[in-house]
N, C-alpha and C. Protein backbone atom coordinates (compact mmCIF):
# COMPACT_ATOMS: atom_id res chain seq x y z
N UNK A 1 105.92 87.54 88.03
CA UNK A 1 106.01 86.16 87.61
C UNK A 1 105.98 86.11 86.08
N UNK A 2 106.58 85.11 85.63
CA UNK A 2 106.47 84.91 83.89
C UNK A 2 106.07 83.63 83.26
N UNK A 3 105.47 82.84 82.61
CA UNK A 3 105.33 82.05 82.20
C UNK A 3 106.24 81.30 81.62
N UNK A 4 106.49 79.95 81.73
CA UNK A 4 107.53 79.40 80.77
C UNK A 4 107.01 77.62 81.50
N UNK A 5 107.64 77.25 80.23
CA UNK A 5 107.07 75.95 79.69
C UNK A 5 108.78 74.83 79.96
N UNK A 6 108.36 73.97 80.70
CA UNK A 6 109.19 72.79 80.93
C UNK A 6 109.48 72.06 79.36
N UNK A 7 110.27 71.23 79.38
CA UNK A 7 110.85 70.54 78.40
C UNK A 7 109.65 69.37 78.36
N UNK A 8 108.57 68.72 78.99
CA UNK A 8 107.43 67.87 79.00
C UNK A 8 106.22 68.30 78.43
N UNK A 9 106.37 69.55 78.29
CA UNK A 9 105.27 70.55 77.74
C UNK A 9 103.98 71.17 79.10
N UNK A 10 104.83 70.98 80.29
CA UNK A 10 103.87 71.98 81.31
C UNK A 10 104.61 73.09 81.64
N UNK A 11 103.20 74.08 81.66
CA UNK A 11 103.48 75.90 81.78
C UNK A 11 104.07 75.57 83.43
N UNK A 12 104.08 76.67 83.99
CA UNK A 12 104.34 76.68 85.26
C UNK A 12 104.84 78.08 85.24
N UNK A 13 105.23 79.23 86.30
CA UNK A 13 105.17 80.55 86.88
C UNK A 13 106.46 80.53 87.80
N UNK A 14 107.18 81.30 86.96
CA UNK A 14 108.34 81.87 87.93
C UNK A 14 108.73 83.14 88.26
N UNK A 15 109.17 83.25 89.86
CA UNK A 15 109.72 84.34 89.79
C UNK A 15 110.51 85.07 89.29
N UNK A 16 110.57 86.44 88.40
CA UNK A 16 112.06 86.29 87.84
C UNK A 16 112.70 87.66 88.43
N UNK A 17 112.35 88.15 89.90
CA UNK A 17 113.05 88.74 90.46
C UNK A 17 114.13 88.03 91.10
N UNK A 18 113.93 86.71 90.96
CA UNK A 18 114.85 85.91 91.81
C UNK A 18 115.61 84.74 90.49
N UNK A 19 115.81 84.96 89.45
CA UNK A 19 116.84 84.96 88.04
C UNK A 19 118.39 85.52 88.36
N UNK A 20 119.10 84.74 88.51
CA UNK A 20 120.24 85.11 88.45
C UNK A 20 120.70 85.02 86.83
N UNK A 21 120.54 83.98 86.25
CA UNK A 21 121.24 83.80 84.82
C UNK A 21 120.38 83.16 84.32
N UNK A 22 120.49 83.37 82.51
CA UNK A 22 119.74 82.61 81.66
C UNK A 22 120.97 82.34 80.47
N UNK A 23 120.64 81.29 80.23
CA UNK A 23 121.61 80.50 79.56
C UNK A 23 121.16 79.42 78.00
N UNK A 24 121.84 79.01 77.26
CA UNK A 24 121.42 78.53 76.39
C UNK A 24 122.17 77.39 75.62
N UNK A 25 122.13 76.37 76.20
CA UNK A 25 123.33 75.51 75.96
C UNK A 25 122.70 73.86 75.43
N UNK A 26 122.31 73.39 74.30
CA UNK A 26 121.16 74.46 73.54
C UNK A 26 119.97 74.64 73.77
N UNK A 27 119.43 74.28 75.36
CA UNK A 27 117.95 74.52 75.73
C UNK A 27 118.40 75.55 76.89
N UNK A 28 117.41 76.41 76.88
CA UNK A 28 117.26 77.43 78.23
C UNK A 28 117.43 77.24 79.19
N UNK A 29 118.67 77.36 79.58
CA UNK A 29 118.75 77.15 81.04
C UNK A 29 118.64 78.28 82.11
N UNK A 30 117.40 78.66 83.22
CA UNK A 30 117.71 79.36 84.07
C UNK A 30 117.71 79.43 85.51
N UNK A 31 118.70 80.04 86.37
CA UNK A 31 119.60 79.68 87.10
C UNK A 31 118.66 80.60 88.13
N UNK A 32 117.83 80.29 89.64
CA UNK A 32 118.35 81.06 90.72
C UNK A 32 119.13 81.48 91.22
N UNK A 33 118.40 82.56 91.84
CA UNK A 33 119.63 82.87 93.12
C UNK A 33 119.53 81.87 94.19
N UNK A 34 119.05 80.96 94.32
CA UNK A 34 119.22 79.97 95.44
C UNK A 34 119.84 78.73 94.77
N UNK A 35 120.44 78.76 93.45
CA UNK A 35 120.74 77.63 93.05
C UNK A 35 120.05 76.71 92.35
N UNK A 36 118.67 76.60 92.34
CA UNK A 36 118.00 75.83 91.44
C UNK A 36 118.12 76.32 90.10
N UNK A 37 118.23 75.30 89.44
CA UNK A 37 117.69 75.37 87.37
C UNK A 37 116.45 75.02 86.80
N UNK A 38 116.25 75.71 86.39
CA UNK A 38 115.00 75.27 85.08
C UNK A 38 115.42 75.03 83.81
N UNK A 39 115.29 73.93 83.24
CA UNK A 39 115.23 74.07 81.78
C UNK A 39 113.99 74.32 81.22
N UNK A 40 113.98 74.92 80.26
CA UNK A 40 112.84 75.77 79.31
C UNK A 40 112.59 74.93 77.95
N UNK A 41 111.51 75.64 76.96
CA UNK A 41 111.35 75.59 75.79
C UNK A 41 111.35 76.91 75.39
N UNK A 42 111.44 78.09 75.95
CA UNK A 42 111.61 78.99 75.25
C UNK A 42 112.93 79.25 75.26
N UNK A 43 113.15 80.15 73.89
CA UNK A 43 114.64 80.36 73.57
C UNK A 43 114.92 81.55 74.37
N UNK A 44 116.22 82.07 74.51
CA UNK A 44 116.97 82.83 75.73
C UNK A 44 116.09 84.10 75.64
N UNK A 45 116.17 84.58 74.14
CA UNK A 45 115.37 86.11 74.47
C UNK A 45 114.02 85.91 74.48
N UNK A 46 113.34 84.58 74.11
CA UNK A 46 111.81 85.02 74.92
C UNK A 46 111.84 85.49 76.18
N UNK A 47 112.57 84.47 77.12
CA UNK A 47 112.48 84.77 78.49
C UNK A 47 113.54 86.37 78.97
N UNK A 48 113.85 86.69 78.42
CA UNK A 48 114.83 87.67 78.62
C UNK A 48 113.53 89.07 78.45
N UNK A 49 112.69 88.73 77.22
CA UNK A 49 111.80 90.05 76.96
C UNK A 49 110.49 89.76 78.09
N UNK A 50 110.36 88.18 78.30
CA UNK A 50 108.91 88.21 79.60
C UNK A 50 109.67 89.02 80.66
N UNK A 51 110.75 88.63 81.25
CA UNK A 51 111.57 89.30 82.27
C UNK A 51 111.37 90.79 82.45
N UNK A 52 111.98 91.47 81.09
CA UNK A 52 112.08 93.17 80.95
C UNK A 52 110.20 93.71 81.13
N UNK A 53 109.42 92.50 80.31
CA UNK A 53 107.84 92.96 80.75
C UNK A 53 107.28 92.91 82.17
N UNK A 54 107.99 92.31 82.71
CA UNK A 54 107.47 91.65 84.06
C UNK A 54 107.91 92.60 84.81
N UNK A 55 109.65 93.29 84.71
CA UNK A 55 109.93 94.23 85.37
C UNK A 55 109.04 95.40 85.49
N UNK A 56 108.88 96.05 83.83
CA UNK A 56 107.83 97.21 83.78
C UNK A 56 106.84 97.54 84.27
N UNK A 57 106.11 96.36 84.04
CA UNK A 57 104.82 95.94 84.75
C UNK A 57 104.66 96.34 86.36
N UNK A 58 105.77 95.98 87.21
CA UNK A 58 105.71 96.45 88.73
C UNK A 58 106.69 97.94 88.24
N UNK A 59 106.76 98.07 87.53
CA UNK A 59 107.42 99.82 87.43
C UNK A 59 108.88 99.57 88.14
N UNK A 60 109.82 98.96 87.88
CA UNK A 60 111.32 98.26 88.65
C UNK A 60 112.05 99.26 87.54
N UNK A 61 111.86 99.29 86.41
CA UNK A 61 112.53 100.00 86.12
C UNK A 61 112.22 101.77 85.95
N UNK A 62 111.63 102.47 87.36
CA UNK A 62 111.79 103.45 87.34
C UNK A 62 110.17 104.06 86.71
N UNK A 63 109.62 105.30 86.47
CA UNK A 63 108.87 105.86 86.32
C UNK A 63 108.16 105.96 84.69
N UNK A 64 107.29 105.13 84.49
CA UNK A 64 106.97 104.85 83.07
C UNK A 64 107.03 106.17 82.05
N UNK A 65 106.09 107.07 82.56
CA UNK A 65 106.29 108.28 81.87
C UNK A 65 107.48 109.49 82.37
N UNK A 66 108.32 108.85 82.30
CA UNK A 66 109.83 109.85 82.95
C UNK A 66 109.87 111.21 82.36
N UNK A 67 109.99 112.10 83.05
CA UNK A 67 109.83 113.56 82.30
C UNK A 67 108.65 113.98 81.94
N UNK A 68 107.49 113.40 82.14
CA UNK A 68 106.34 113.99 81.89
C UNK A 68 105.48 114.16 83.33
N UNK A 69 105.48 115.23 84.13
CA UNK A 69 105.25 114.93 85.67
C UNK A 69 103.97 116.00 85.13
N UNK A 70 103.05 115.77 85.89
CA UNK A 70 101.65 116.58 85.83
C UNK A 70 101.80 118.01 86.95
N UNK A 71 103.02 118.06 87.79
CA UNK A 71 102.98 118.78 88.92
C UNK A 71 103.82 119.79 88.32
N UNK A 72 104.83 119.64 87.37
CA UNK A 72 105.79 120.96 86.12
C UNK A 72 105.23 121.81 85.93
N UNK A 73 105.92 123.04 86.30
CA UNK A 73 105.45 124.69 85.86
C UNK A 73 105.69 124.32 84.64
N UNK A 74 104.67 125.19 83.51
CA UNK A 74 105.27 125.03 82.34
C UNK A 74 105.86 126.72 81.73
């Protein structure tokens, strides 16, 4: 989940495994995969870098310490 702030000034928690598009036309627009929009106050790459943190965070993108395995003959 990521934080982001409505155009009224309330936070609120979204999924952003379920982000199809983020957009900027000139407020943040982002798009489900089921079709709903949010407009935002944050600009495109805030939500673009909560996203890439949010991924890491559940490890989505793959093995944090890649190449460093504790089980390697050395």
């Amino acid at each position: 989940m990521i934080n982001v702030t409505r155009l009224n000034g309330k936070t609120f928690r979204l999924n952003a495994l379920f982000i199809e598009t983020i957009e900027s036309f000139p407020d943040t627009t982002i798009t489900l995969s089921n079709g709903r929009k949010y407009v935002v106050k944050e600009k495109e790459d805030e939500v673009v870098k909560s996203v890439r943190a949010f991924y890491q965070s559940v490890n989505l993108f793959g093995l944090p310490n890649l190449g460093e395995r504790d089980d390697e003959e050395q």
